[in-house]
PDB file of N, CA and C in Angstrom:
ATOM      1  N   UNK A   1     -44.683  43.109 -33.882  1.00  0.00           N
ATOM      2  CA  UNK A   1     -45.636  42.026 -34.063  1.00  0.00           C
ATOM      3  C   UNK A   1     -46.513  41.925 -32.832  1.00  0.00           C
ATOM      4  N   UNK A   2     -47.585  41.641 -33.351  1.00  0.00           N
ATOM      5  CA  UNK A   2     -48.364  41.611 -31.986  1.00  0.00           C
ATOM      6  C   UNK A   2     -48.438  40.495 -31.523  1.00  0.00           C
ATOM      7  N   UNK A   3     -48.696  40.678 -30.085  1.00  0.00           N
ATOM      8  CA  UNK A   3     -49.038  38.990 -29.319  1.00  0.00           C
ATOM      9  C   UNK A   3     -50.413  38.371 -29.600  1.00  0.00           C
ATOM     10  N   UNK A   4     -50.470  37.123 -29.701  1.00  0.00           N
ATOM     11  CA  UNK A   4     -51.232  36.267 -29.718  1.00  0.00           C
ATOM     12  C   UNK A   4     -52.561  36.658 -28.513  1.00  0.00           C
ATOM     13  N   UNK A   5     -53.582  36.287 -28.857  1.00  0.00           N
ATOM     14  CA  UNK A   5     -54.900  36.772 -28.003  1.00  0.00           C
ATOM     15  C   UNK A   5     -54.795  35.116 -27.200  1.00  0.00           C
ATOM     16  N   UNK A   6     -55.133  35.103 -26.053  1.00  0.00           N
ATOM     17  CA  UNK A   6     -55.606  33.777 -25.327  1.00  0.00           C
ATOM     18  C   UNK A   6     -57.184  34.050 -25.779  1.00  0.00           C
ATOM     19  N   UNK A   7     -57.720  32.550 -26.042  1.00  0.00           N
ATOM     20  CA  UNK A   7     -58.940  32.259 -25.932  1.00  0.00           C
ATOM     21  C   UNK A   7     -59.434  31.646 -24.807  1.00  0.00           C
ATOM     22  N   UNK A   8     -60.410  32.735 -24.408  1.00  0.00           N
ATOM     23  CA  UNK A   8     -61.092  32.194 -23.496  1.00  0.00           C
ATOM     24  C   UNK A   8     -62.054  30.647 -23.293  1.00  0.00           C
ATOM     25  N   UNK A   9     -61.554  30.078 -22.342  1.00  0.00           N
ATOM     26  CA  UNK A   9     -62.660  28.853 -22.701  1.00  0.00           C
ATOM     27  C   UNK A   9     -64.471  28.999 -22.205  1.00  0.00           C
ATOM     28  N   UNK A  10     -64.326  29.479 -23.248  1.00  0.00           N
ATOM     29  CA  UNK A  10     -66.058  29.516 -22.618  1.00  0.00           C
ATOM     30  C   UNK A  10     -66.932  29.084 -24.014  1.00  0.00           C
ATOM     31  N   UNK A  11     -68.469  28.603 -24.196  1.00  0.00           N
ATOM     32  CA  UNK A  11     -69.049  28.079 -25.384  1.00  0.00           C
ATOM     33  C   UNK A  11     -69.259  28.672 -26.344  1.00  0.00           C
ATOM     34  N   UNK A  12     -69.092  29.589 -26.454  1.00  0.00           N
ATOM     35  CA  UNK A  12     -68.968  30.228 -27.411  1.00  0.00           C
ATOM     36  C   UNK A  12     -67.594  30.167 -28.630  1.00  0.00           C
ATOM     37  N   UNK A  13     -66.832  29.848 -27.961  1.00  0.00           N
ATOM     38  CA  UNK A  13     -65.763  28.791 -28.455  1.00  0.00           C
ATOM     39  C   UNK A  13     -65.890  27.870 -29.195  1.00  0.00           C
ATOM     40  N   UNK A  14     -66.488  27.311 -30.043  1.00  0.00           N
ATOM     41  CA  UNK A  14     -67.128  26.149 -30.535  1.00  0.00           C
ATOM     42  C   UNK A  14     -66.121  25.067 -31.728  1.00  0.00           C
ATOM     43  N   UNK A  15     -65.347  24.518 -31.236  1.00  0.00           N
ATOM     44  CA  UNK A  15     -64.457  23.608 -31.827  1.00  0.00           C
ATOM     45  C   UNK A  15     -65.250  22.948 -32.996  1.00  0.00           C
ATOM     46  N   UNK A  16     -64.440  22.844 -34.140  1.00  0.00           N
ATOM     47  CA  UNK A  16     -64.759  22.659 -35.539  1.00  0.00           C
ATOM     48  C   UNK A  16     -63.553  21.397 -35.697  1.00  0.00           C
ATOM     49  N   UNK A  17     -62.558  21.357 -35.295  1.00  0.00           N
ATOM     50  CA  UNK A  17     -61.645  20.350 -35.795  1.00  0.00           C
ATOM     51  C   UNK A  17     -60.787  20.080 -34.024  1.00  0.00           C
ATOM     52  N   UNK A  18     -60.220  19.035 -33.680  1.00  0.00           N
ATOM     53  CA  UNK A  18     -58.999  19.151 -33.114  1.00  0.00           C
ATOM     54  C   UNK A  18     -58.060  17.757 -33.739  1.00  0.00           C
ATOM     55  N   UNK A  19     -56.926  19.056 -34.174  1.00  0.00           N
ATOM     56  CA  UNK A  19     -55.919  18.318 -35.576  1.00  0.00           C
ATOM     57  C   UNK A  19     -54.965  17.827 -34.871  1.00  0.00           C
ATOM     58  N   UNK A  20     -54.752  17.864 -33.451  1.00  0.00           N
ATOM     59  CA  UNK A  20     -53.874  16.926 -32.864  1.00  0.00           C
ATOM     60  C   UNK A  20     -53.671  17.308 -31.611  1.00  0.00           C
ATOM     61  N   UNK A  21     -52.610  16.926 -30.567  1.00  0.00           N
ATOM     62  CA  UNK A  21     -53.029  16.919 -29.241  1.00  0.00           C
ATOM     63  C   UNK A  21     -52.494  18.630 -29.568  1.00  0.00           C
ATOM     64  N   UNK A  22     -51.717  19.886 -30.098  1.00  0.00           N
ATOM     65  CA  UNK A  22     -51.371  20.609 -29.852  1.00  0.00           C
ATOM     66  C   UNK A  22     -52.036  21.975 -30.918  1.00  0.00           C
ATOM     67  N   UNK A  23     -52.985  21.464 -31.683  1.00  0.00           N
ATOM     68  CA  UNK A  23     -53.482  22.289 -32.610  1.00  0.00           C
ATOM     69  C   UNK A  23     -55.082  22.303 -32.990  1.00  0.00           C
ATOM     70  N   UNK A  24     -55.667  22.949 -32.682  1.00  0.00           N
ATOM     71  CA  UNK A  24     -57.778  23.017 -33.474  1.00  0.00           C
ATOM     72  C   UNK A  24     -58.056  24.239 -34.083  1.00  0.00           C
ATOM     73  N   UNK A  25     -58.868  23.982 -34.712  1.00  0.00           N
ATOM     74  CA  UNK A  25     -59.679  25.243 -35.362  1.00  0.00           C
ATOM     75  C   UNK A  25     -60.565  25.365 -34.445  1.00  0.00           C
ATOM     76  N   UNK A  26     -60.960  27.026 -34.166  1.00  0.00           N
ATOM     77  CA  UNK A  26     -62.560  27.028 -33.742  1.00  0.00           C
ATOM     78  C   UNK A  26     -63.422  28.322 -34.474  1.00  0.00           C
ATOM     79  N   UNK A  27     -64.701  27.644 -33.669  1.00  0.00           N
ATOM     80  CA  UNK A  27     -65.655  29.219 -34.500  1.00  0.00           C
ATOM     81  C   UNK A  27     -65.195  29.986 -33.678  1.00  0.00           C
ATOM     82  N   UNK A  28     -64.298  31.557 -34.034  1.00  0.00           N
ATOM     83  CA  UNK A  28     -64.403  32.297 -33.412  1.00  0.00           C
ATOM     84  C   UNK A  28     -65.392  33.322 -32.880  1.00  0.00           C
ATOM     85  N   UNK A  29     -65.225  33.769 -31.116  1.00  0.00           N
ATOM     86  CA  UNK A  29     -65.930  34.523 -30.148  1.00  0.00           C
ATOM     87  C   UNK A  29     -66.779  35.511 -31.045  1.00  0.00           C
ATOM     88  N   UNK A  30     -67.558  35.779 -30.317  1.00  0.00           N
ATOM     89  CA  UNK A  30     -68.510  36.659 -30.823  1.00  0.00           C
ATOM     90  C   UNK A  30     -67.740  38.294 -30.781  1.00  0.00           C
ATOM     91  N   UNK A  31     -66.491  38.369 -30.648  1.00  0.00           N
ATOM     92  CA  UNK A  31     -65.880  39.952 -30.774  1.00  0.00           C
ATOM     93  C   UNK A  31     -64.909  39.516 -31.873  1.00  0.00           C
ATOM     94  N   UNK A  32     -64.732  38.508 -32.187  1.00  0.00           N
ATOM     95  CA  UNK A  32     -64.232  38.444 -33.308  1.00  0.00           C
ATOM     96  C   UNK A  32     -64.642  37.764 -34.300  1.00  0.00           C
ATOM     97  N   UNK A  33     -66.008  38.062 -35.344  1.00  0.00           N
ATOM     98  CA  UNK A  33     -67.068  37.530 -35.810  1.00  0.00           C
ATOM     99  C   UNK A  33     -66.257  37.369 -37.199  1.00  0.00           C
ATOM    100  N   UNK A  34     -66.930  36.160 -37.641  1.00  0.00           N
ATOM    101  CA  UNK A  34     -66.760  35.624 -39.155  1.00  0.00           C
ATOM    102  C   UNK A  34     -65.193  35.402 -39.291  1.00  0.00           C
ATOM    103  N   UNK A  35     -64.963  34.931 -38.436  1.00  0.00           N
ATOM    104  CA  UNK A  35     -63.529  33.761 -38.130  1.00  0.00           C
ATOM    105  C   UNK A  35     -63.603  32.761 -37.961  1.00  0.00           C
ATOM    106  N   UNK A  36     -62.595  31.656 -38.887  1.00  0.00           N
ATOM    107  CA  UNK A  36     -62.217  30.484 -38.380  1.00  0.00           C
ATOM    108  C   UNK A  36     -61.011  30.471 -37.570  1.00  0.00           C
ATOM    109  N   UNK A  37     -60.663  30.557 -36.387  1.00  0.00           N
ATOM    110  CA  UNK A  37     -59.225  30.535 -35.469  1.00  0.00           C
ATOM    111  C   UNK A  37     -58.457  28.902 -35.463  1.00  0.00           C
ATOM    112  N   UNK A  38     -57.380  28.991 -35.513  1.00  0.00           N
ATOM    113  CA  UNK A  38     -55.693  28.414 -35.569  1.00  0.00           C
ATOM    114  C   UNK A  38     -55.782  28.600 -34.197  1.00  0.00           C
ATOM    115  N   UNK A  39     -55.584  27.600 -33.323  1.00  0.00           N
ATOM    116  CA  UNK A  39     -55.231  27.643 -31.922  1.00  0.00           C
ATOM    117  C   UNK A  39     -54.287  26.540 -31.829  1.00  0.00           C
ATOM    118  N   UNK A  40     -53.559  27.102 -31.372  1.00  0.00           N
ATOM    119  CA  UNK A  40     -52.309  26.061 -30.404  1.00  0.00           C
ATOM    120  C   UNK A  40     -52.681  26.013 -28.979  1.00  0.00           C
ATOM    121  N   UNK A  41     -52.118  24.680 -28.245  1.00  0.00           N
ATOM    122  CA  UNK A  41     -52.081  24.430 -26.806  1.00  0.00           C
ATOM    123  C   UNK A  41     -50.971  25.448 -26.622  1.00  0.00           C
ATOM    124  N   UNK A  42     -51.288  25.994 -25.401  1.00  0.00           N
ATOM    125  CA  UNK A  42     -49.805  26.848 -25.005  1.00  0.00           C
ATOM    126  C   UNK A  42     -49.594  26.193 -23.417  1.00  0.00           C
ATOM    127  N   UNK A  43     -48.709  26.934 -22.874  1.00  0.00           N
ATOM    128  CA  UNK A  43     -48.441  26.097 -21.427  1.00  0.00           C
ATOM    129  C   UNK A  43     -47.707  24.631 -21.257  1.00  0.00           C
ATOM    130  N   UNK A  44     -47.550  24.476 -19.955  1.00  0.00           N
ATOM    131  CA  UNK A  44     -47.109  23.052 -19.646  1.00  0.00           C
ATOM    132  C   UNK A  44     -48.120  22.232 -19.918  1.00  0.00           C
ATOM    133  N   UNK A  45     -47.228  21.321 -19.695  1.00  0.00           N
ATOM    134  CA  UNK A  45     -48.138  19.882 -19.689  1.00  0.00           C
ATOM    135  C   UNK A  45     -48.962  19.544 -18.250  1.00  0.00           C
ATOM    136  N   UNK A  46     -48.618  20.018 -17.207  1.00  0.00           N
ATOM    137  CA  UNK A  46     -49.112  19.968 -16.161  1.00  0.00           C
ATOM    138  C   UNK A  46     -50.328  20.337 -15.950  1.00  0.00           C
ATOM    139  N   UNK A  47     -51.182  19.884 -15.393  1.00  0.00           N
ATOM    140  CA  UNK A  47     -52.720  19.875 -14.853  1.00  0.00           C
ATOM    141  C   UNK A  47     -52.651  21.494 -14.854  1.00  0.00           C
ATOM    142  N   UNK A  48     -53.422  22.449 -15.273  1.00  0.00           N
ATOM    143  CA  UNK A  48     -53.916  23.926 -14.986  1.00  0.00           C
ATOM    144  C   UNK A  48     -53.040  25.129 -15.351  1.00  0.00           C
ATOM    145  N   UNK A  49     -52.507  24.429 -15.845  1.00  0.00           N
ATOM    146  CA  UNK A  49     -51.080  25.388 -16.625  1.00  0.00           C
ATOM    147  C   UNK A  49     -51.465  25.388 -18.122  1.00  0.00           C
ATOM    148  N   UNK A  50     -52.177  24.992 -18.660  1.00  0.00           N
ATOM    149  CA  UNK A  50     -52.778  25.202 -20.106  1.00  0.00           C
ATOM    150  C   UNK A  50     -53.788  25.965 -20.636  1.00  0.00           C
ATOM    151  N   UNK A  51     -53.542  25.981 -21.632  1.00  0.00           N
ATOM    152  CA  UNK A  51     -54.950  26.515 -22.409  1.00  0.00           C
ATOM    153  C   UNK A  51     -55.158  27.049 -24.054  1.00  0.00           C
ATOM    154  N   UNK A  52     -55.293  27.495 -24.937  1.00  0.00           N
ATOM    155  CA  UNK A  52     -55.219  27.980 -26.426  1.00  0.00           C
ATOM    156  C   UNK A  52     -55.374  29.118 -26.499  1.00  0.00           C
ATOM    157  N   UNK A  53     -54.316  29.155 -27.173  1.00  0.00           N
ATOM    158  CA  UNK A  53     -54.109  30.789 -27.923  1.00  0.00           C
ATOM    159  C   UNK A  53     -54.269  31.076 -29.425  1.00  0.00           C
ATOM    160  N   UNK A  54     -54.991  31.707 -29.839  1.00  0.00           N
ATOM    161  CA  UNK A  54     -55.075  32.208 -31.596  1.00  0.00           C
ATOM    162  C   UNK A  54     -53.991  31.796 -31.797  1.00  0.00           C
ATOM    163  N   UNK A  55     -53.626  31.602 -32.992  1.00  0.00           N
ATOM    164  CA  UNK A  55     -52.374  31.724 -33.870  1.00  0.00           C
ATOM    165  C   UNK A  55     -52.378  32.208 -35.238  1.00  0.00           C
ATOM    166  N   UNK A  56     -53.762  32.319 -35.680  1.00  0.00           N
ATOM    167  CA  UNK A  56     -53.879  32.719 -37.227  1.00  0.00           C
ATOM    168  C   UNK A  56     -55.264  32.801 -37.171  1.00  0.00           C
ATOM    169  N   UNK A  57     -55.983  33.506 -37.888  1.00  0.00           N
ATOM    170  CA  UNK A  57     -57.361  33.549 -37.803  1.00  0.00           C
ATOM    171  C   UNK A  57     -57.944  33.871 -39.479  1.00  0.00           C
ATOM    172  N   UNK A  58     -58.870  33.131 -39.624  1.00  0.00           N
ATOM    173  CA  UNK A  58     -59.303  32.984 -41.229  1.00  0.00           C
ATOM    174  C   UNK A  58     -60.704  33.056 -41.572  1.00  0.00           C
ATOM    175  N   UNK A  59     -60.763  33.509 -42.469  1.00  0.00           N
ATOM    176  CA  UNK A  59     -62.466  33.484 -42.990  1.00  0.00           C
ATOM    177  C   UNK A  59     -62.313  32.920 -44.467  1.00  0.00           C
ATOM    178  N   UNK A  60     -61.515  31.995 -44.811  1.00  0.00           N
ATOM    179  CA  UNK A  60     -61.775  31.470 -45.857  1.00  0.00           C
ATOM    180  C   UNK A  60     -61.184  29.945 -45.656  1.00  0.00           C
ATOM    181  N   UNK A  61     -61.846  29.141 -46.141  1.00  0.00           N
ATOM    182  CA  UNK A  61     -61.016  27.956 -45.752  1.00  0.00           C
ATOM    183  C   UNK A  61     -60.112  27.300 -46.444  1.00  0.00           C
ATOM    184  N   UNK A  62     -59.781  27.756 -47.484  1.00  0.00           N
ATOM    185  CA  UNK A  62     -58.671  27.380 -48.450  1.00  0.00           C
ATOM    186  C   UNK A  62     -57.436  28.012 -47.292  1.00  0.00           C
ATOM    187  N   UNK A  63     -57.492  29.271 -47.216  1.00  0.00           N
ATOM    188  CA  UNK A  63     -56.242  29.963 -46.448  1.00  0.00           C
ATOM    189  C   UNK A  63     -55.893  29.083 -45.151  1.00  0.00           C
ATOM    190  N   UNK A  64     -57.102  28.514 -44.431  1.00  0.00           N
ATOM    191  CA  UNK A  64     -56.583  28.231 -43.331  1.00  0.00           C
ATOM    192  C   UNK A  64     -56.753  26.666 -43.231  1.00  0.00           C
ATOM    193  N   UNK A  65     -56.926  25.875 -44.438  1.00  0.00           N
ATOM    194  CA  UNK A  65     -55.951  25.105 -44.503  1.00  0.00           C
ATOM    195  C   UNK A  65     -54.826  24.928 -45.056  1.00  0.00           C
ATOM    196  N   UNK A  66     -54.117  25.712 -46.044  1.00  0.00           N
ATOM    197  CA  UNK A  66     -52.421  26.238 -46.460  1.00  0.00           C
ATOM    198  C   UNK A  66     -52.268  26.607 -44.850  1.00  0.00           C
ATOM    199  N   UNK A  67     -52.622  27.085 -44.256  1.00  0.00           N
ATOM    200  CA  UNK A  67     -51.581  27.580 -42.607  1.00  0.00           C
ATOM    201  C   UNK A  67     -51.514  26.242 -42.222  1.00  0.00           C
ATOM    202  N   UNK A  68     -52.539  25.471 -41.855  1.00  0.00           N
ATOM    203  CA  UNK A  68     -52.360  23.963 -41.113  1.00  0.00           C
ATOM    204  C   UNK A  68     -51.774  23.133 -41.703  1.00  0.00           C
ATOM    205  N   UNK A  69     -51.441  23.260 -42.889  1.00  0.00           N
ATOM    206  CA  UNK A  69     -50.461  22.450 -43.862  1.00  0.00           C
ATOM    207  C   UNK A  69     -48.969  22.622 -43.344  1.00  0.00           C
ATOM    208  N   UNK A  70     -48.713  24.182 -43.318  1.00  0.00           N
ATOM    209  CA  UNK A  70     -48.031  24.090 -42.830  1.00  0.00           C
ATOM    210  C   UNK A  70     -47.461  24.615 -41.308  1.00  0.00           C
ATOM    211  N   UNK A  71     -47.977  24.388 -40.384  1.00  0.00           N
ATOM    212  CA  UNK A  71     -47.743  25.098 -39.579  1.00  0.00           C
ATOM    213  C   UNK A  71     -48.046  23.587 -37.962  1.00  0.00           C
ATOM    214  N   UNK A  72     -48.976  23.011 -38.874  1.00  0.00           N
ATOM    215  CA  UNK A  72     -49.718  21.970 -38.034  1.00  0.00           C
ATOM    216  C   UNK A  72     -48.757  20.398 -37.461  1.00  0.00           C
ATOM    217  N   UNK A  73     -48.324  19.884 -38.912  1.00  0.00           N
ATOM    218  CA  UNK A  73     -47.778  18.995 -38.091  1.00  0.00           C
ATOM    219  C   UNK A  73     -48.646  17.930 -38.893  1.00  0.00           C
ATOM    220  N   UNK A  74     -48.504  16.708 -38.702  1.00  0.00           N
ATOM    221  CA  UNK A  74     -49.858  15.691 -38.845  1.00  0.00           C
ATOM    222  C   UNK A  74     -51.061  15.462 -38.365  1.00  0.00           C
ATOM    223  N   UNK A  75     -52.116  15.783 -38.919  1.00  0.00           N
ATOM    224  CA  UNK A  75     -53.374  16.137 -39.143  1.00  0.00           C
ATOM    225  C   UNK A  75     -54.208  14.515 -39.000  1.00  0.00           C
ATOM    226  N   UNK A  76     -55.219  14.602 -37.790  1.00  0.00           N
ATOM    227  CA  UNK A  76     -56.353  13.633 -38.169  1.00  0.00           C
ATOM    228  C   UNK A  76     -56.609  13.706 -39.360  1.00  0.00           C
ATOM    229  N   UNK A  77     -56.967  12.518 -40.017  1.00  0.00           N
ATOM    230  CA  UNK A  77     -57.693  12.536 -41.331  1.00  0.00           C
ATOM    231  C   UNK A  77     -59.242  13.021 -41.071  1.00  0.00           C
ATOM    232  N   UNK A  78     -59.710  12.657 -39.881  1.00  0.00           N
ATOM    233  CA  UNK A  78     -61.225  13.345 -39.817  1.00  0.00           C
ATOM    234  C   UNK A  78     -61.040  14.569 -39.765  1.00  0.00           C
ATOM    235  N   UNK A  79     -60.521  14.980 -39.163  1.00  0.00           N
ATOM    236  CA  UNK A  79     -59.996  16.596 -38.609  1.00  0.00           C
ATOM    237  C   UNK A  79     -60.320  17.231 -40.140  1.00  0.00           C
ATOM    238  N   UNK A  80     -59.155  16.683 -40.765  1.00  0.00           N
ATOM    239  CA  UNK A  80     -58.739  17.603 -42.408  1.00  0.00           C
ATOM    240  C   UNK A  80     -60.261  17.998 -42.856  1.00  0.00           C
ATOM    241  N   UNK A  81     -61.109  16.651 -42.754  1.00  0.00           N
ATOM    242  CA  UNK A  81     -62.306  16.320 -43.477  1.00  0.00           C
ATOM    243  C   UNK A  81     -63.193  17.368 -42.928  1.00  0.00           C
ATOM    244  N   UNK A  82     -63.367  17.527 -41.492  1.00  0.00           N
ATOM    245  CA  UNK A  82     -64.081  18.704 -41.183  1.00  0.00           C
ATOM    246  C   UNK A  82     -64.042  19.805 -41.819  1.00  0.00           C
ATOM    247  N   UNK A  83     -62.611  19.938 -41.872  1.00  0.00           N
ATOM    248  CA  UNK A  83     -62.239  21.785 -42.653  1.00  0.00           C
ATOM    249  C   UNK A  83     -62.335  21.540 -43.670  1.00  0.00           C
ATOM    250  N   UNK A  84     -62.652  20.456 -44.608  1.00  0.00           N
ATOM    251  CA  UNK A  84     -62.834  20.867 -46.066  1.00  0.00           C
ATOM    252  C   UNK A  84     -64.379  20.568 -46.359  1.00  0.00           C
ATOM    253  N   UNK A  85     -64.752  20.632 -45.586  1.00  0.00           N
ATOM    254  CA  UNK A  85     -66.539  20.677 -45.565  1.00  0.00           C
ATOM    255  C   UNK A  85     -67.217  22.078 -45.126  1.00  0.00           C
ATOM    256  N   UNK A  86     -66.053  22.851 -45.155  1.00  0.00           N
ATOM    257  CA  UNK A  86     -66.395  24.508 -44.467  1.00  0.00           C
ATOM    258  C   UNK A  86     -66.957  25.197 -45.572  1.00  0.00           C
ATOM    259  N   UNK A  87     -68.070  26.137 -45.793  1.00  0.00           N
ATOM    260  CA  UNK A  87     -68.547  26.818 -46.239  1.00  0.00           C
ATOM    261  C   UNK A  87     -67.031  27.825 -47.383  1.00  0.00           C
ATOM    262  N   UNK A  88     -67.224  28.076 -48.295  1.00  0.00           N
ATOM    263  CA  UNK A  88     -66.312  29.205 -49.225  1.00  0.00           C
ATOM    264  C   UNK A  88     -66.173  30.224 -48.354  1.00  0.00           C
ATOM    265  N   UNK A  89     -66.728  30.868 -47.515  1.00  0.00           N
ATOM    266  CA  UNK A  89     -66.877  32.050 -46.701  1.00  0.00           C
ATOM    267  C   UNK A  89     -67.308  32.157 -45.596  1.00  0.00           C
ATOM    268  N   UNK A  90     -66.588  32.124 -44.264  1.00  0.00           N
ATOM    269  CA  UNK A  90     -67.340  32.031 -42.928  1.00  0.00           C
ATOM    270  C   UNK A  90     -68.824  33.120 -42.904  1.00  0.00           C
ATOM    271  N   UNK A  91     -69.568  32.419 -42.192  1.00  0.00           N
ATOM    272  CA  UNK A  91     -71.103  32.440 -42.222  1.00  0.00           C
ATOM    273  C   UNK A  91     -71.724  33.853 -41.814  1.00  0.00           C
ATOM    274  N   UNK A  92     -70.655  34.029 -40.794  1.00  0.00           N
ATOM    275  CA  UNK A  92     -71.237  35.104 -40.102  1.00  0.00           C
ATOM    276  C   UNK A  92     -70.579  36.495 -40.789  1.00  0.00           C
ATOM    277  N   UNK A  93     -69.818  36.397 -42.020  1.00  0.00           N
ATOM    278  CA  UNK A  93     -69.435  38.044 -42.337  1.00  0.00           C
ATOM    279  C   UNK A  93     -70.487  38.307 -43.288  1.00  0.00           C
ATOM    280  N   UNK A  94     -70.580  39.776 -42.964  1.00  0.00           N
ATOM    281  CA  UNK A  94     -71.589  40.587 -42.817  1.00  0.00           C
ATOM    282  C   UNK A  94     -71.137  41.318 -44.624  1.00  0.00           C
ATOM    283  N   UNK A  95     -71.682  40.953 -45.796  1.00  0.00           N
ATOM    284  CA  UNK A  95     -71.600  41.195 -46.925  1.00  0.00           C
ATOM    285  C   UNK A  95     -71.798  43.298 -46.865  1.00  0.00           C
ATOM    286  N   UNK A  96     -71.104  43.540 -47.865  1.00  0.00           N
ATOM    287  CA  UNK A  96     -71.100  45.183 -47.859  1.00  0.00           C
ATOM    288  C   UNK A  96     -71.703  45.298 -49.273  1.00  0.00           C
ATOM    289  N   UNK A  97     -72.964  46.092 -48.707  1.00  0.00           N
ATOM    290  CA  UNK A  97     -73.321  46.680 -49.868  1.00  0.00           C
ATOM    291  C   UNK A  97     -73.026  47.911 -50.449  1.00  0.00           C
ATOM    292  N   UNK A  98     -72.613  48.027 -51.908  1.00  0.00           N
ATOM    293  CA  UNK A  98     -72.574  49.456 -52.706  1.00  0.00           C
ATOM    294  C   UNK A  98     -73.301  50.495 -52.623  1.00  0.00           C
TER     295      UNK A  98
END
């Protein structure tokens, strides 16, 4: 199994939900295009010892809310509301033509 990618915090990062103090969706980085990312807090609780790591990564939003269903815990109600206002198909995949 492979390890989890750390996300870098930089803007390109662009938070879409945060579903509680230990879980958000974001738009994923531009090397990993036409993703919605599952991030968990990882680290201590201590000042500079933190940060988010992938945990699941999705381009559909039905799928990646079944993962936060179950995987999440209790969910802002705004939070939920964000992700079910997500497009059928993240924006940025690149359709293949025949």
């Amino acid at each position: 199994m492979n390890a989890p990618l750390a996300l870098p915090d930089r803007q390109h990062n662009r938070t879409i939900a945060r579903l509680n103090s230990r879980w958000q969706v974001v738009d994923g980085p531009p090397h990993w295009p036409g993703q919605w990312v599952l991030a968990r807090k990882k680290g201590s609780p201590r000042p500079g010892r933190t940060g988010w790591v992938g945990s699941s990564y999705h381009t559909d939003p039905n799928t990646l809310a079944r993962d936060i269903r179950e995987r999440c815990g209790p969910v802002a109600p705004e939070a939920l509301a964000a992700i079910l206002t997500l497009p059928n198909r993240h924006p940025r995949i690149k359709r293949h033509r025949p």
